[in-house]
C-alpha atoms as a PDB file:
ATOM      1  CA  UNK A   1      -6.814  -0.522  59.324  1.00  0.00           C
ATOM      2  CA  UNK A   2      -8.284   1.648  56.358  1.00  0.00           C
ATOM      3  CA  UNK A   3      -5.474   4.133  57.396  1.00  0.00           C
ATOM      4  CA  UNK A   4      -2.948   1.580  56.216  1.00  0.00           C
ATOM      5  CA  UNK A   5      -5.027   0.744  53.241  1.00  0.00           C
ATOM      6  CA  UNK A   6      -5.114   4.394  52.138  1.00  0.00           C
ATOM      7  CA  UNK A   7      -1.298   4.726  52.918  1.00  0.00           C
ATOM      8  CA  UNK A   8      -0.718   1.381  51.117  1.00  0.00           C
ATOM      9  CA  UNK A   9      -2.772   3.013  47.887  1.00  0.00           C
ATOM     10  CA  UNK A  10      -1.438   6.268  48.147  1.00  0.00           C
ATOM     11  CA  UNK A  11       2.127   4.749  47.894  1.00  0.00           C
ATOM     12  CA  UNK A  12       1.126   2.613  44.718  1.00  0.00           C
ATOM     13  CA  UNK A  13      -0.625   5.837  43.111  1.00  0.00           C
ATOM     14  CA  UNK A  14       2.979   7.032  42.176  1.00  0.00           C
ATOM     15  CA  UNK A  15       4.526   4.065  40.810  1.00  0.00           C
ATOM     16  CA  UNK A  16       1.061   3.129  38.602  1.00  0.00           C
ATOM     17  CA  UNK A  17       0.944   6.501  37.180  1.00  0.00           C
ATOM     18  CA  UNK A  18       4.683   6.048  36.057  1.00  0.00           C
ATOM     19  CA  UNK A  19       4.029   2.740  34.265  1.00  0.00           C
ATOM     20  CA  UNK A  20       0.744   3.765  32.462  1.00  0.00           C
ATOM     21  CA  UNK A  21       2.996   7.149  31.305  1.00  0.00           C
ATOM     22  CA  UNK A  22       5.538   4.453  30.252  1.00  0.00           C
ATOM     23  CA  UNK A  23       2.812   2.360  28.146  1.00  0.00           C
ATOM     24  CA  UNK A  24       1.268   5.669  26.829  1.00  0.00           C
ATOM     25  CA  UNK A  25       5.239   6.798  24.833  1.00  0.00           C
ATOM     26  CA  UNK A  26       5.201   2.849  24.249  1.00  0.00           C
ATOM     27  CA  UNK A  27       2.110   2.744  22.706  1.00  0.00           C
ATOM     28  CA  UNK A  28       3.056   6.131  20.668  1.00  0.00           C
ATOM     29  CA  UNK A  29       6.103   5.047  19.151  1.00  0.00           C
ATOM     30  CA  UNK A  30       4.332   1.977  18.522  1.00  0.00           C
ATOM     31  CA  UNK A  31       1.795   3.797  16.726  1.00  0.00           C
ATOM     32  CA  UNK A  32       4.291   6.079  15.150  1.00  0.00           C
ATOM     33  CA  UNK A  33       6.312   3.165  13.685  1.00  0.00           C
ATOM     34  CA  UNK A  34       2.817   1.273  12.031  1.00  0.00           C
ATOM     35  CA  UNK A  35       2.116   4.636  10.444  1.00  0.00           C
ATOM     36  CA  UNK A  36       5.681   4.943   8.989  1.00  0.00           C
ATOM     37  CA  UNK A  37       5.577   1.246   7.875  1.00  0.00           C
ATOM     38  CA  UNK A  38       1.485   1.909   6.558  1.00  0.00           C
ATOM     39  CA  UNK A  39       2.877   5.046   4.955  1.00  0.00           C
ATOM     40  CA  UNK A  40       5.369   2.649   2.923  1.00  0.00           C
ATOM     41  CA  UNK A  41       2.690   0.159   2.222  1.00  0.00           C
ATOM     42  CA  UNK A  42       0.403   2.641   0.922  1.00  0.00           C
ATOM     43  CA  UNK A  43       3.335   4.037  -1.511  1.00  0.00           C
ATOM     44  CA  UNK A  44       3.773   0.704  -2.792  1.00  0.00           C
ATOM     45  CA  UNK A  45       0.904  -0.181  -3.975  1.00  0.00           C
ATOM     46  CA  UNK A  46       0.776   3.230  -5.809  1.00  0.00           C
ATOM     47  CA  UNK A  47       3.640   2.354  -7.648  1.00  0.00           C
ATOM     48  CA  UNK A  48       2.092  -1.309  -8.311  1.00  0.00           C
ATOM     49  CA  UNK A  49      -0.790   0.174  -9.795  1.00  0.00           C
ATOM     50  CA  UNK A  50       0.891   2.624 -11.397  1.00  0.00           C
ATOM     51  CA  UNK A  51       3.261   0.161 -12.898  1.00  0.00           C
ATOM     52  CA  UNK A  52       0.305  -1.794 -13.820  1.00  0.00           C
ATOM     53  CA  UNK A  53      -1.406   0.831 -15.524  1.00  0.00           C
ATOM     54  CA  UNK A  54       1.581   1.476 -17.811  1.00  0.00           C
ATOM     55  CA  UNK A  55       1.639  -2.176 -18.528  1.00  0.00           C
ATOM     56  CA  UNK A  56      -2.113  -2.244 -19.410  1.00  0.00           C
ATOM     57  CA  UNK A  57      -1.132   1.037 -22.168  1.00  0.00           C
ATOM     58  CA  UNK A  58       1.519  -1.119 -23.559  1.00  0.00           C
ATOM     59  CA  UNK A  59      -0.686  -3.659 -24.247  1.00  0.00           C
ATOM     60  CA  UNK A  60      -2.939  -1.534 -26.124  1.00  0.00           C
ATOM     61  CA  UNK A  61      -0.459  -0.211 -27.640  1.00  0.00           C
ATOM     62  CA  UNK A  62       0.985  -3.224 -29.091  1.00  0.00           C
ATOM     63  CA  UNK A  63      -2.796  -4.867 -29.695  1.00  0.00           C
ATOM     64  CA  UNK A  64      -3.050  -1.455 -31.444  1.00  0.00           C
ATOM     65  CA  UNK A  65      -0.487  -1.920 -33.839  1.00  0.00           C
ATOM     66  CA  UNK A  66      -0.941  -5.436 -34.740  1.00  0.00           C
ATOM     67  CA  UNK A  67      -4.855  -4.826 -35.459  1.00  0.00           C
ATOM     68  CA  UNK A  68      -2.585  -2.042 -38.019  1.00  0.00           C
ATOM     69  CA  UNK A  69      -0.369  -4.554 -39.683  1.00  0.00           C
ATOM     70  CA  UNK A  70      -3.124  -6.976 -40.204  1.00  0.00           C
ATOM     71  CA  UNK A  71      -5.214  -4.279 -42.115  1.00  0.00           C
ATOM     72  CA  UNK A  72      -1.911  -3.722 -44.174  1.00  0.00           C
ATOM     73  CA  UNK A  73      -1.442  -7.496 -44.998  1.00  0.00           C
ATOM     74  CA  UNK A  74      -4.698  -7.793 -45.868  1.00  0.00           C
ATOM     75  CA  UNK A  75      -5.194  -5.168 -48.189  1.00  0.00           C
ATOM     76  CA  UNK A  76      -1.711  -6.142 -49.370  1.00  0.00           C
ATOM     77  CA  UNK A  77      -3.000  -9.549 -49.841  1.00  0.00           C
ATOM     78  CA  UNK A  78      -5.999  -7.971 -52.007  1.00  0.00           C
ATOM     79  CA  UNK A  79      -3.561  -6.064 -54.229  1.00  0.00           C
ATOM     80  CA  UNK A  80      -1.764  -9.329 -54.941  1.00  0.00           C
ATOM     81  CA  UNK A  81      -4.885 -11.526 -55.184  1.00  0.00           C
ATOM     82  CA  UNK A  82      -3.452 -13.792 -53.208  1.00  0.00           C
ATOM     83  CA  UNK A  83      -6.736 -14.364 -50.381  1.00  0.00           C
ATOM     84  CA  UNK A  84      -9.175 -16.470 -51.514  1.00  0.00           C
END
């Protein structure tokens, strides 16, 4: 009886090994395919917070230049004696 249990595992052994190599280059190319995707991700939101960024200097940029005008109008406005 435990001769035909060992024969019984020893014949399973083979076929078990070949479906745990198969999950193993599943799992790989699995793992390879989120890292490619992750890779993407990650450059994404580099170029959202890049874009971002450069949106943020435009706005000080422009804030920058209005606070300018409004000096100029207002010293304009002082030359003219037209503020109260």
């Amino acid at each position: 009886m435990t001769d035909n249990i060992e024969n019984l595992i020893l014949e399973h052994l083979p076929q078990l090994r070949n479906d745990i190599a198969s999950l193993r280059t599943d799992m790989h190319e699995g793992f390879r395919d989120v890292k490619l995707r992750l890779g993407s991700v990650e450059s994404a939101v580099v170029t959202v917070r890049r874009d971002a960024a450069d949106q943020m200097g435009d706005v000080v940029r422009q804030q920058l230049r209005i606070d300018q005008l409004a000096e100029r109008l207002e010293r304009i406005e002082r030359r003219l004696e037209l503020t109260s």
